[in-house]
N, C-alpha and C. Protein backbone atom coordinates (compact mmCIF):
# COMPACT_ATOMS: atom_id res chain seq x y z
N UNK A 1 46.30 -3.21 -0.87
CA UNK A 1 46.71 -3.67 0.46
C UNK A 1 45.55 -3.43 1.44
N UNK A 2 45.08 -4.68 2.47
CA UNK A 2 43.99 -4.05 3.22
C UNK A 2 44.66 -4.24 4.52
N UNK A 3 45.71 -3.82 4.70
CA UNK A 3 46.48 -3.79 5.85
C UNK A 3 46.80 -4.78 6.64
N UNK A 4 47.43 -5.58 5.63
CA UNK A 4 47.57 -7.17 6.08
C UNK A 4 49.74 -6.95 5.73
N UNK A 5 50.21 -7.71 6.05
CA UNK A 5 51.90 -7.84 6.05
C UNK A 5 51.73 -8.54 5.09
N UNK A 6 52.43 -8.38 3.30
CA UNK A 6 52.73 -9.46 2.47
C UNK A 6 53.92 -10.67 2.96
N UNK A 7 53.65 -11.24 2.78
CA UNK A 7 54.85 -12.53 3.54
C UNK A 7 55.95 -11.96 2.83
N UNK A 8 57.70 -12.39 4.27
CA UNK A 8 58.50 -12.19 3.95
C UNK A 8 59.47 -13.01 3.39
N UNK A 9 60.62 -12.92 3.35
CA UNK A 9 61.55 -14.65 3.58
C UNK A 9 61.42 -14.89 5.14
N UNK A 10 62.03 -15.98 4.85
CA UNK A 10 61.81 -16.62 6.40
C UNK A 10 63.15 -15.38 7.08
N UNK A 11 62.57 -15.12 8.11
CA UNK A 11 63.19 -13.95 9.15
C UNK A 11 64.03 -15.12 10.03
N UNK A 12 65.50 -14.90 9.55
CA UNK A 12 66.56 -15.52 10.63
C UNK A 12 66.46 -14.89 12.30
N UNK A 13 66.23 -13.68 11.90
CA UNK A 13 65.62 -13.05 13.56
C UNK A 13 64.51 -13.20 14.13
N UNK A 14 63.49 -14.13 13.59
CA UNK A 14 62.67 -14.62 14.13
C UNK A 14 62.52 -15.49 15.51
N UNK A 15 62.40 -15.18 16.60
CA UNK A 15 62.56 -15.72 17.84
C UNK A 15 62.03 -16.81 17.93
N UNK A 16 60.75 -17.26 17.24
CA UNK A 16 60.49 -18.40 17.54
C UNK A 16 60.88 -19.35 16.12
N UNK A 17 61.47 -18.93 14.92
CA UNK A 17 61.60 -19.51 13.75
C UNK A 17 60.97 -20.62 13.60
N UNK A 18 59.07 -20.08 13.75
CA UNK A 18 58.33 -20.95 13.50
C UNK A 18 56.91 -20.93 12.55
N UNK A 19 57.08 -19.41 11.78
CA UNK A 19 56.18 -19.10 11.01
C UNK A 19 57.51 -17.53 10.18
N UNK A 20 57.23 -17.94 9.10
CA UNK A 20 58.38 -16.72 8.39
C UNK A 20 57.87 -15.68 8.43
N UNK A 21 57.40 -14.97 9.40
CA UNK A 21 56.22 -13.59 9.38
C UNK A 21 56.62 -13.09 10.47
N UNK A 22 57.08 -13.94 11.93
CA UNK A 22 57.39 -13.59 12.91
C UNK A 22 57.66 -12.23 13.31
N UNK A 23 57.53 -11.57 14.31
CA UNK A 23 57.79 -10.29 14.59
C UNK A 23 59.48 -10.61 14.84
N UNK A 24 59.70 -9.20 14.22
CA UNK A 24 61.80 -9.05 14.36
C UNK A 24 61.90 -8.87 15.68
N UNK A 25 63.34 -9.28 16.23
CA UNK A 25 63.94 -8.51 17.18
C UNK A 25 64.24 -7.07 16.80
N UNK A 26 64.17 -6.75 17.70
CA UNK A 26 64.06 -5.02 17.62
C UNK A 26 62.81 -4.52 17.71
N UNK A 27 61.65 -5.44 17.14
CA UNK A 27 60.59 -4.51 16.82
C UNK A 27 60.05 -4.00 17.64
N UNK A 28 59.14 -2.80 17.89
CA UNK A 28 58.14 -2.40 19.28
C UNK A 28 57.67 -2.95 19.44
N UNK A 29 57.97 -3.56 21.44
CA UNK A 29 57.48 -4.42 22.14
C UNK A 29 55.99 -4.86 21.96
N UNK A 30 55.09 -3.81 21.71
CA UNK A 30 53.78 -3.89 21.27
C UNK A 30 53.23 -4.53 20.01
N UNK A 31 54.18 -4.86 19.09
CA UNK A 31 53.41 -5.05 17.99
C UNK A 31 52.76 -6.05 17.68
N UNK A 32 51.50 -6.07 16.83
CA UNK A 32 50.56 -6.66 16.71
C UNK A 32 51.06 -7.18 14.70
N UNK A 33 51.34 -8.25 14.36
CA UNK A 33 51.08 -8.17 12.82
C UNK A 33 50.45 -9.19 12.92
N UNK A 34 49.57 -9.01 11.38
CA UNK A 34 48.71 -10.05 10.90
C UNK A 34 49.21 -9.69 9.08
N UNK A 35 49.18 -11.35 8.65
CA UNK A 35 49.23 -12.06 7.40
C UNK A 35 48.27 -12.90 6.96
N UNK A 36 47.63 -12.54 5.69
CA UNK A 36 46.56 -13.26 5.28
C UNK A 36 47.26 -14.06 4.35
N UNK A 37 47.27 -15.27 3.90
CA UNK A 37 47.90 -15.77 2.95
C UNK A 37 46.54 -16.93 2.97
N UNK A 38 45.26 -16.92 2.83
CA UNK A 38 44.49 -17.91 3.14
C UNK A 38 43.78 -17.46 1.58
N UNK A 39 43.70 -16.20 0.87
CA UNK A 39 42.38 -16.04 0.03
C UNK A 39 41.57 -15.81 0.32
N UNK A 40 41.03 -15.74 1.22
CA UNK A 40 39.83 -15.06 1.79
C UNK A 40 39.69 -13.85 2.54
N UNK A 41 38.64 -13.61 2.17
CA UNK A 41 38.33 -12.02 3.03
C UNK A 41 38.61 -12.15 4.73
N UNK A 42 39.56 -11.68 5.03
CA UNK A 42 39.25 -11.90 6.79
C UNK A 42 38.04 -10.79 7.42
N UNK A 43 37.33 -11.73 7.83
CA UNK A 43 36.02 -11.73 8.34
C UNK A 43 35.83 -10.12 9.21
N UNK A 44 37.09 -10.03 10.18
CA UNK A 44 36.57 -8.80 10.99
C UNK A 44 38.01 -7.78 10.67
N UNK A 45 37.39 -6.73 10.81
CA UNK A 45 38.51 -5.69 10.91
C UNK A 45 39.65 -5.37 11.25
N UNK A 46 41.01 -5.06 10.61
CA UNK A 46 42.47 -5.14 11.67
C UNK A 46 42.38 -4.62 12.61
N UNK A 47 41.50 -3.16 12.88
CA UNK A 47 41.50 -2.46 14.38
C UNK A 47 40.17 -3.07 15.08
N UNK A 48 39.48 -3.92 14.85
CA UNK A 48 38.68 -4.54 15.78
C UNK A 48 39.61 -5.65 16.21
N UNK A 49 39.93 -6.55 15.62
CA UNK A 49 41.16 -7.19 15.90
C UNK A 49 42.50 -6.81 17.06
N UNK A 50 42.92 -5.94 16.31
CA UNK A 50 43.79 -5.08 17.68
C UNK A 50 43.21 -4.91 18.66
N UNK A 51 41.98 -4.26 18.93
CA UNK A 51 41.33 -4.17 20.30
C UNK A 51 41.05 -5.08 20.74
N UNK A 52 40.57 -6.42 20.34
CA UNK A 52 40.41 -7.44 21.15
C UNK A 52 41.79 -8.05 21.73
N UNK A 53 42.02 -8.00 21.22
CA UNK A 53 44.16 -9.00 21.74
C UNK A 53 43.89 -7.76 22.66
N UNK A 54 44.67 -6.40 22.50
CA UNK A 54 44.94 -5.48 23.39
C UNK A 54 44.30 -5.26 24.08
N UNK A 55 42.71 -5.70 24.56
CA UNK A 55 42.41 -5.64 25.40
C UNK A 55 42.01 -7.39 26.28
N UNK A 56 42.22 -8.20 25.47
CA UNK A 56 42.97 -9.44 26.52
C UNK A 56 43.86 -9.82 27.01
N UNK A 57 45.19 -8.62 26.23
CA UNK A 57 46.47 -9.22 26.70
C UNK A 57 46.42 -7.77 27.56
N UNK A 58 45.74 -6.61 27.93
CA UNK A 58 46.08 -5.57 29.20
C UNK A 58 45.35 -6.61 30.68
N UNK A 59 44.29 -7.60 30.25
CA UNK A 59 43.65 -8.16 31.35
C UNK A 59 44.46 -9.48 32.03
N UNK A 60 45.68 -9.76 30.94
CA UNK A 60 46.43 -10.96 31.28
C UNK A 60 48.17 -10.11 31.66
N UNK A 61 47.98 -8.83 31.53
CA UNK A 61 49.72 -8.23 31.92
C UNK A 61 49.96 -8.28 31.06
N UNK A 62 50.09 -8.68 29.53
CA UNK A 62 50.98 -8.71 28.63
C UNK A 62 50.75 -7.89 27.55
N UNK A 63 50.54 -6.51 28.00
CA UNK A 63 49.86 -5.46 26.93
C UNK A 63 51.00 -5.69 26.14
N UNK A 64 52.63 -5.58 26.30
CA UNK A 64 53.70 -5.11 25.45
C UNK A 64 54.28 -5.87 25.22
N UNK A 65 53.70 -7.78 24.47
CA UNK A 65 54.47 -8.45 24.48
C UNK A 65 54.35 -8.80 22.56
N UNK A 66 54.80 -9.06 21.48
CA UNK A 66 54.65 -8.90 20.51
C UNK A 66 53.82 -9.97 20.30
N UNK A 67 53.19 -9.97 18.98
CA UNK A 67 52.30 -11.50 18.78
C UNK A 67 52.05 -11.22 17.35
N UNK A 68 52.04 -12.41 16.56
CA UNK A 68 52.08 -12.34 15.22
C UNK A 68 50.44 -13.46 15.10
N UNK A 69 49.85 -12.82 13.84
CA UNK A 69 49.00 -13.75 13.69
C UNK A 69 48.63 -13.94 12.05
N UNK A 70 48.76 -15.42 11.49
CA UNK A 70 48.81 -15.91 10.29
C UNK A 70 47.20 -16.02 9.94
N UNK A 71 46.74 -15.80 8.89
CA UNK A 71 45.50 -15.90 8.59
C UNK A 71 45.65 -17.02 7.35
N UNK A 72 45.37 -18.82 7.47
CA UNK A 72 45.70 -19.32 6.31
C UNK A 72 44.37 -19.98 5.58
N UNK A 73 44.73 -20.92 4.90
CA UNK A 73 43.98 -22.31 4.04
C UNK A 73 44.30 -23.53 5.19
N UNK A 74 42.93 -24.52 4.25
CA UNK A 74 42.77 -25.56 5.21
C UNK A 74 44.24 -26.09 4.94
N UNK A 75 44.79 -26.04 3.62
CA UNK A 75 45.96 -27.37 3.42
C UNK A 75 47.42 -26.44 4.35
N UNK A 76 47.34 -24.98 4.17
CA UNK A 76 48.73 -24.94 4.86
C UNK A 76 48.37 -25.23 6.56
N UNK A 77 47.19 -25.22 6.97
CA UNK A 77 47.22 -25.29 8.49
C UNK A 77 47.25 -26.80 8.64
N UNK A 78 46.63 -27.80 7.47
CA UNK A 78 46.85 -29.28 7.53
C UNK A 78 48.53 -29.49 8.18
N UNK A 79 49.38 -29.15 7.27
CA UNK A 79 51.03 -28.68 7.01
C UNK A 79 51.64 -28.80 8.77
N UNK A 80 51.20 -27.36 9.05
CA UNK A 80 51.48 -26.99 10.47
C UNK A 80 50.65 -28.23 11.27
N UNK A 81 49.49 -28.65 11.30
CA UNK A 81 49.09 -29.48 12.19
C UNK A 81 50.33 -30.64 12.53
N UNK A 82 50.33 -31.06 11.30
CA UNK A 82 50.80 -32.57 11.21
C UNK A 82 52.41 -32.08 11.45
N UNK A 83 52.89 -30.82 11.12
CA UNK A 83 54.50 -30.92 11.20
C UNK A 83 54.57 -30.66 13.22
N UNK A 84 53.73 -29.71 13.54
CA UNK A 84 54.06 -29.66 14.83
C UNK A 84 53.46 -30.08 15.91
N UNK A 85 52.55 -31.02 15.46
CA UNK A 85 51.49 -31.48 16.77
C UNK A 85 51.40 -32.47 16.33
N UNK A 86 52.02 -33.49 15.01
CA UNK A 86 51.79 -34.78 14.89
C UNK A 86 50.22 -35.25 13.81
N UNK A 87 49.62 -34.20 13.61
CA UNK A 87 47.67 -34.93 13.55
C UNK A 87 47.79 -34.47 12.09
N UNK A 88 47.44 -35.28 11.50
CA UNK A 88 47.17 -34.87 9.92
C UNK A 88 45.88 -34.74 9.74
N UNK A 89 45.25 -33.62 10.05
CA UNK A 89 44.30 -33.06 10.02
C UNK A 89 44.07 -31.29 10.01
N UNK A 90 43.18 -31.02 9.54
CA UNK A 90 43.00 -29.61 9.38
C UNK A 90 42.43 -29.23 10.89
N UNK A 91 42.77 -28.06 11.20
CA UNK A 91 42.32 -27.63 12.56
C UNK A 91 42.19 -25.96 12.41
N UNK A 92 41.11 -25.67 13.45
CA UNK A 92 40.90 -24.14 13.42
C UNK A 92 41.60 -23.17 13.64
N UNK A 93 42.55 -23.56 14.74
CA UNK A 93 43.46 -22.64 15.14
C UNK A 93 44.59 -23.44 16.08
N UNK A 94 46.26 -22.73 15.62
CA UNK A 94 47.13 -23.43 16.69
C UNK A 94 47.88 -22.44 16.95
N UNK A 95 48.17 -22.34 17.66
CA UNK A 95 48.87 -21.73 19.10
C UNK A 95 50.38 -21.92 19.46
N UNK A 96 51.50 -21.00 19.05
CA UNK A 96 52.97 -21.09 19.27
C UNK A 96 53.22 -20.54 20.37
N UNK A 97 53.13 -20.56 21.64
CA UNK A 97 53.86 -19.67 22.81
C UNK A 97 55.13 -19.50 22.81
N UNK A 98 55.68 -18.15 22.91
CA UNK A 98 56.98 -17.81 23.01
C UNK A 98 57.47 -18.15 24.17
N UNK A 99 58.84 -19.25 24.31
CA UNK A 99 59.59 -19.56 25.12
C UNK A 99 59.24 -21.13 25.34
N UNK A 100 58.53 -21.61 24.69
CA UNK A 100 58.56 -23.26 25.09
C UNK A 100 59.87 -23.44 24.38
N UNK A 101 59.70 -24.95 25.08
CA UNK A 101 61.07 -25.47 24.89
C UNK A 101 62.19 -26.03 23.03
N UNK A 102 60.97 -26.31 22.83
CA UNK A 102 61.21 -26.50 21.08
C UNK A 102 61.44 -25.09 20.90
N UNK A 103 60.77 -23.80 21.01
CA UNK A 103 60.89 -22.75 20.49
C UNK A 103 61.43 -21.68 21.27
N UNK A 104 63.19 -21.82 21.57
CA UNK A 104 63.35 -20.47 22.96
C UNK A 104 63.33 -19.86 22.03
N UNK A 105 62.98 -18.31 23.11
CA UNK A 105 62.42 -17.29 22.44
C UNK A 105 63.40 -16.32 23.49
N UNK A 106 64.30 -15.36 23.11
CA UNK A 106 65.19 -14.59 23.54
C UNK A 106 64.21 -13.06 24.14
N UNK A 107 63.17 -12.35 23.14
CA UNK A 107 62.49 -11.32 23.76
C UNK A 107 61.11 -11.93 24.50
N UNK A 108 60.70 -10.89 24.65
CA UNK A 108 59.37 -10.95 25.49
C UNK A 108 58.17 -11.17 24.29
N UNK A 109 58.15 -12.21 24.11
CA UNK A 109 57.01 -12.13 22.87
C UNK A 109 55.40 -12.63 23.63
N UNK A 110 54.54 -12.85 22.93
CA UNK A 110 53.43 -13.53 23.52
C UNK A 110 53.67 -14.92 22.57
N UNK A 111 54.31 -15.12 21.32
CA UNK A 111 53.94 -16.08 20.35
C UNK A 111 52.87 -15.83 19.22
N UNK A 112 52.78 -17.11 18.69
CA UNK A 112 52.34 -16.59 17.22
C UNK A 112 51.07 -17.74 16.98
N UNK A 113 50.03 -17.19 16.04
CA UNK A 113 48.35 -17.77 15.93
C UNK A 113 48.48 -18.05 14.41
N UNK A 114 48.05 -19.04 14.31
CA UNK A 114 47.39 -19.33 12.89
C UNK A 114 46.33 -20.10 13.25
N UNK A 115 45.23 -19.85 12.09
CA UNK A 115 43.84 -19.70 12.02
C UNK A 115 43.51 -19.82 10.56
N UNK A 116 42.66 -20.79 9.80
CA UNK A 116 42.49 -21.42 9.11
C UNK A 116 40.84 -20.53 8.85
N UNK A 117 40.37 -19.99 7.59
CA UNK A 117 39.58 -19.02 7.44
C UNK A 117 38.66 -19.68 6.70
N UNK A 118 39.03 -20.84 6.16
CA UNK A 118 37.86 -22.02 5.72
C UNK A 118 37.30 -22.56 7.01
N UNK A 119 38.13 -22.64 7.71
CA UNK A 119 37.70 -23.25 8.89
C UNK A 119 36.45 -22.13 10.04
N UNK A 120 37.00 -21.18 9.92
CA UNK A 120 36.24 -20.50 10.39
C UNK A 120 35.22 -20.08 9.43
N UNK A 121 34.63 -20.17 8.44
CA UNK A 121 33.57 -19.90 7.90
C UNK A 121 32.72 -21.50 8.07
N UNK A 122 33.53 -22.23 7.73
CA UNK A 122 32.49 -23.52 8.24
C UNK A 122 32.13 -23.66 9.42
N UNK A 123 32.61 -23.39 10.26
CA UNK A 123 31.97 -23.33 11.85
C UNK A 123 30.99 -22.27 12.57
N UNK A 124 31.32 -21.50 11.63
CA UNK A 124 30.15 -20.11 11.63
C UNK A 124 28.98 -20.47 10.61
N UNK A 125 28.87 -21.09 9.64
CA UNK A 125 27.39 -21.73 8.78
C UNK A 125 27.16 -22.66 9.67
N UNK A 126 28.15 -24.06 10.62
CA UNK A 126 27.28 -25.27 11.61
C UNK A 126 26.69 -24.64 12.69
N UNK A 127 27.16 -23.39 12.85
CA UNK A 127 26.64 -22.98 14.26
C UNK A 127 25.50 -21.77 14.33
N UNK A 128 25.64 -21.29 13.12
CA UNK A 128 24.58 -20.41 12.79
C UNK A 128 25.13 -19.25 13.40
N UNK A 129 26.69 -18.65 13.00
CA UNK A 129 26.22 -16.73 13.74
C UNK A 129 27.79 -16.50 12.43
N UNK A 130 28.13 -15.15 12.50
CA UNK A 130 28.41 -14.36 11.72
C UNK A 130 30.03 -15.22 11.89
N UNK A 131 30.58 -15.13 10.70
CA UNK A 131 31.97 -15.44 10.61
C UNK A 131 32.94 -14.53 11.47
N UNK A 132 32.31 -13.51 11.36
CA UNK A 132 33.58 -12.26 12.00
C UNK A 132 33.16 -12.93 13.80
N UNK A 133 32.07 -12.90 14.11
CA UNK A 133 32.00 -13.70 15.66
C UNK A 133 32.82 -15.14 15.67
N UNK A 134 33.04 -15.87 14.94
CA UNK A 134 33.36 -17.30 14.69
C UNK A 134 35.17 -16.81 15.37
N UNK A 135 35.48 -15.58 14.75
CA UNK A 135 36.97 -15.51 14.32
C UNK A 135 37.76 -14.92 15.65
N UNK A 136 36.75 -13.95 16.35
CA UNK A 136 36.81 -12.94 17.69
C UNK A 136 36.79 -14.69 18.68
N UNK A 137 35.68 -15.33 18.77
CA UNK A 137 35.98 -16.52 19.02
C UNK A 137 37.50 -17.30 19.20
N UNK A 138 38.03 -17.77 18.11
CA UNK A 138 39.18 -18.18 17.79
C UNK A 138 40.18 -17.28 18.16
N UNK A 139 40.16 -16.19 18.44
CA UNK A 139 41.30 -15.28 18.22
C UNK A 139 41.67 -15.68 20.19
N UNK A 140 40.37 -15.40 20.97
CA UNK A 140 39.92 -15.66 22.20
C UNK A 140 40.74 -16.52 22.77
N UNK A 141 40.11 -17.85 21.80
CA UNK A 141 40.59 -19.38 22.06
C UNK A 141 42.40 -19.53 22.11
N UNK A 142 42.96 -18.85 20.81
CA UNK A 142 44.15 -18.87 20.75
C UNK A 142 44.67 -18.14 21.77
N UNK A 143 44.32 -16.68 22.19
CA UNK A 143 44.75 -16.44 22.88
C UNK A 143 45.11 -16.44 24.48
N UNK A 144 44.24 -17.41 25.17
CA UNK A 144 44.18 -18.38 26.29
C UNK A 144 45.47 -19.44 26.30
N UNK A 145 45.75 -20.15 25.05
CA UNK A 145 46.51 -21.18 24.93
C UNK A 145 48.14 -20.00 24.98
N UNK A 146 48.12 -19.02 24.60
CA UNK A 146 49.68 -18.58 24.23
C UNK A 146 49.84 -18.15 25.74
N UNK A 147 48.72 -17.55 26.73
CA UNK A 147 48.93 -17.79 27.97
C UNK A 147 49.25 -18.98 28.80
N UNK A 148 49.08 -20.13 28.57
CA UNK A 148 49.39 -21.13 29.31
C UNK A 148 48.00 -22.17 29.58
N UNK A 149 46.88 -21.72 29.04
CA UNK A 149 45.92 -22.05 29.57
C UNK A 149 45.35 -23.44 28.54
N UNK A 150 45.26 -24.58 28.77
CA UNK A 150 45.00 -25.69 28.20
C UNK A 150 43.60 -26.36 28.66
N UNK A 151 42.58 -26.33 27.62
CA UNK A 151 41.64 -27.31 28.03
C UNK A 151 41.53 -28.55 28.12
N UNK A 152 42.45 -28.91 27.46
CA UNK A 152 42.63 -30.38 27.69
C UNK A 152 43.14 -31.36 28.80
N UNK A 153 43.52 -30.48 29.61
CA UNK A 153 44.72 -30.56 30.45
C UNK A 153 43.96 -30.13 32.31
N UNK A 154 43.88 -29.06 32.02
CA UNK A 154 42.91 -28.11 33.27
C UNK A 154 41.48 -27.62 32.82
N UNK A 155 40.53 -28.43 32.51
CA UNK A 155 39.51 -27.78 31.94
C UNK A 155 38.24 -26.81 32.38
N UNK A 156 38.64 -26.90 34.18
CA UNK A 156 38.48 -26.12 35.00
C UNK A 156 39.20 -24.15 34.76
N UNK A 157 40.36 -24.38 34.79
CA UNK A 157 41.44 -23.33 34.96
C UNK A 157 40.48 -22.89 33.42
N UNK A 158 41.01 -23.75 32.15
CA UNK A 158 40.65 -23.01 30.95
C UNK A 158 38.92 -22.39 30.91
N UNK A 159 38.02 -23.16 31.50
CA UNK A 159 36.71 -22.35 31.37
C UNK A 159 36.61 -20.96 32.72
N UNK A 160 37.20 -21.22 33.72
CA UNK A 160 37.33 -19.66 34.40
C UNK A 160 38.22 -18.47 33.29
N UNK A 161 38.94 -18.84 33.11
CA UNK A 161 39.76 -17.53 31.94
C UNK A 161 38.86 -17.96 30.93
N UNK A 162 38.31 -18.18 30.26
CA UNK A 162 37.75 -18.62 29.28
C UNK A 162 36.35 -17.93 29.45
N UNK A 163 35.87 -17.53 30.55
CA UNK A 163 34.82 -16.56 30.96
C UNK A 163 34.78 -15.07 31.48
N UNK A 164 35.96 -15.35 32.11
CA UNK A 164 36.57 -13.75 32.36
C UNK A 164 37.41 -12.64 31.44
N UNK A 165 37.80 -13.67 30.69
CA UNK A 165 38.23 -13.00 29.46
C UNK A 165 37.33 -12.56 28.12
N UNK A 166 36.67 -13.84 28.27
CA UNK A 166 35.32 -13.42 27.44
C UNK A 166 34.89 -12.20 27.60
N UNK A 167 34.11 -12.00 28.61
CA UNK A 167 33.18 -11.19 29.23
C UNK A 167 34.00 -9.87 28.63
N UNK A 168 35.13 -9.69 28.39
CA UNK A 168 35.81 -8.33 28.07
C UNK A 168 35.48 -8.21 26.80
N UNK A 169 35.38 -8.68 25.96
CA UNK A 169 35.20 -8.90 24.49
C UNK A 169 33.75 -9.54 23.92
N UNK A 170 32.83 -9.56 25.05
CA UNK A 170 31.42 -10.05 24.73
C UNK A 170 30.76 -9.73 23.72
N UNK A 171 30.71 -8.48 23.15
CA UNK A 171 30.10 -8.09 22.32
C UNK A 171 30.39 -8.59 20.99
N UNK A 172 32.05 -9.37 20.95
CA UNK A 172 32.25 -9.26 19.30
C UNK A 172 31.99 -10.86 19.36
N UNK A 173 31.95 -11.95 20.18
CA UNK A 173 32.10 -13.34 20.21
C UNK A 173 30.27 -13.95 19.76
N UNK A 174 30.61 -14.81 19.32
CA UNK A 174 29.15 -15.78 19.02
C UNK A 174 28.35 -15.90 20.20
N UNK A 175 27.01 -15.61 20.15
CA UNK A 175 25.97 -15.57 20.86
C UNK A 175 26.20 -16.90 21.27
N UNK A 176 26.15 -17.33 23.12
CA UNK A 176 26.07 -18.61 23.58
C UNK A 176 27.40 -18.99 23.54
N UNK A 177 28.58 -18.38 23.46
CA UNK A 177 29.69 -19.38 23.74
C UNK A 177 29.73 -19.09 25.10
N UNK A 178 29.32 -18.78 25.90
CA UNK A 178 29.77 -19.07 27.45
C UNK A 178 29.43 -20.38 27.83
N UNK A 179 28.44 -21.06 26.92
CA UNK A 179 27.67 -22.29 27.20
C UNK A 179 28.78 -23.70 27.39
N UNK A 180 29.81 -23.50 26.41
CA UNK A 180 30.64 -24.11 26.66
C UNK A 180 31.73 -24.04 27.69
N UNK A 181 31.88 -22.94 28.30
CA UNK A 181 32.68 -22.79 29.69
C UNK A 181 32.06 -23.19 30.68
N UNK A 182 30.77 -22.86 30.70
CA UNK A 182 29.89 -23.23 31.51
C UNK A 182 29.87 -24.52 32.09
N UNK A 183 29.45 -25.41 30.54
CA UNK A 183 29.62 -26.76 30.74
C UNK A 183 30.72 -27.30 31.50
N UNK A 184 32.37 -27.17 31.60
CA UNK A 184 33.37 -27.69 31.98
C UNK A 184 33.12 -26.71 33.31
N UNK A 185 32.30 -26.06 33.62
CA UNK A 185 32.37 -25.81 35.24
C UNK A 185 31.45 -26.85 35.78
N UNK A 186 30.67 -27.25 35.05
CA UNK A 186 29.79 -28.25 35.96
C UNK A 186 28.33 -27.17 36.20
N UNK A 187 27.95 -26.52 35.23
CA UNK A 187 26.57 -25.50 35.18
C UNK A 187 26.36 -25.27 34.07
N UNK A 188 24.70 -25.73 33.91
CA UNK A 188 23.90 -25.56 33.21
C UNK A 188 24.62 -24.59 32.03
């Protein structure tokens, strides 16, 4: 065991009954789980991991809100793409917020991340820096979206949090991603 959750049955107490891993009702408000079901080595550490969320979700208020995060393969995140966003395509990371409308959510959760670990090793060889930065990255990215924050949408709003949040976690993210916040501010 490298301190990963073996998958369960699908959890009927699952608040968002949208990944069978979900954190229970009942559980401490705080909890953090992660599930690897991808085959691959996940890139960075569970307690480097924890510190980054816990220290983006103390900078967003939501130190004590639960959040589950799936570590998969390109074909099960294909699965999830196409079942809940329509795109039959593989993607790096998607984003469940607790309490949208498809998914009420009865506790205080933050929602739930899956993250595709093929995916993140191929984007860490096109871009040239360490997979475990690729993933602190993604974890970042996801975790902006379970706040509310959409680039597609406000791409202003998403590159200010998208820099201030950074900046808390600078050390573990890919050299030069501010370049891309940057850009959607309108600077160099």
């Amino acid at each position: 065991m490298n301190g990963f959750k073996q998958p369960r049955e699908k959890a009927k107490s699952s608040p968002l009954r949208v990944l069978p891993f979900c954190t229970q009702e009942g559980a401490p408000p705080d909890t953090l789980e992660f599930l690897n079901r991808s085959g691959e080595r996940v890139p960075l550490p569970r307690r480097t991991m924890t510190e980054l969320i816990a220290r983006l979700a103390r900078a967003q208020g939501r130190a004590r809100q639960p959040l589950a995060v799936l570590f998969t393969g390109d074909a099960e995140m294909k699965t999830y793409h196409r079942r809940y966003l329509g795109k039959s395509k593989c993607t790096d990371v998607l984003s469940f917020p607790a309490g949208e409308p498809d998914f009420p959510c009865e506790t205080q959760r933050l929602g739930d991340l899956i993250i595709s670990l093929p995916a993140v090793r191929r984007q860490a060889a096109r871009l040239g820096h360490a997979r475990a930065r690729e993933l602190a990255y993604l974890l970042l990215h996801g975790f902006l979206h379970l706040c509310g924050y959409d680039h597609e949408s406000d791409e202003l709003a998403w590159a200010d949090a998208e820099l201030r949040l950074g900046r808390l976690v600078n050390h573990l993210l890919p050299p030069g991603w501010q370049h891309r916040a940057l850009g959607m501010l309108g600077e160099p």
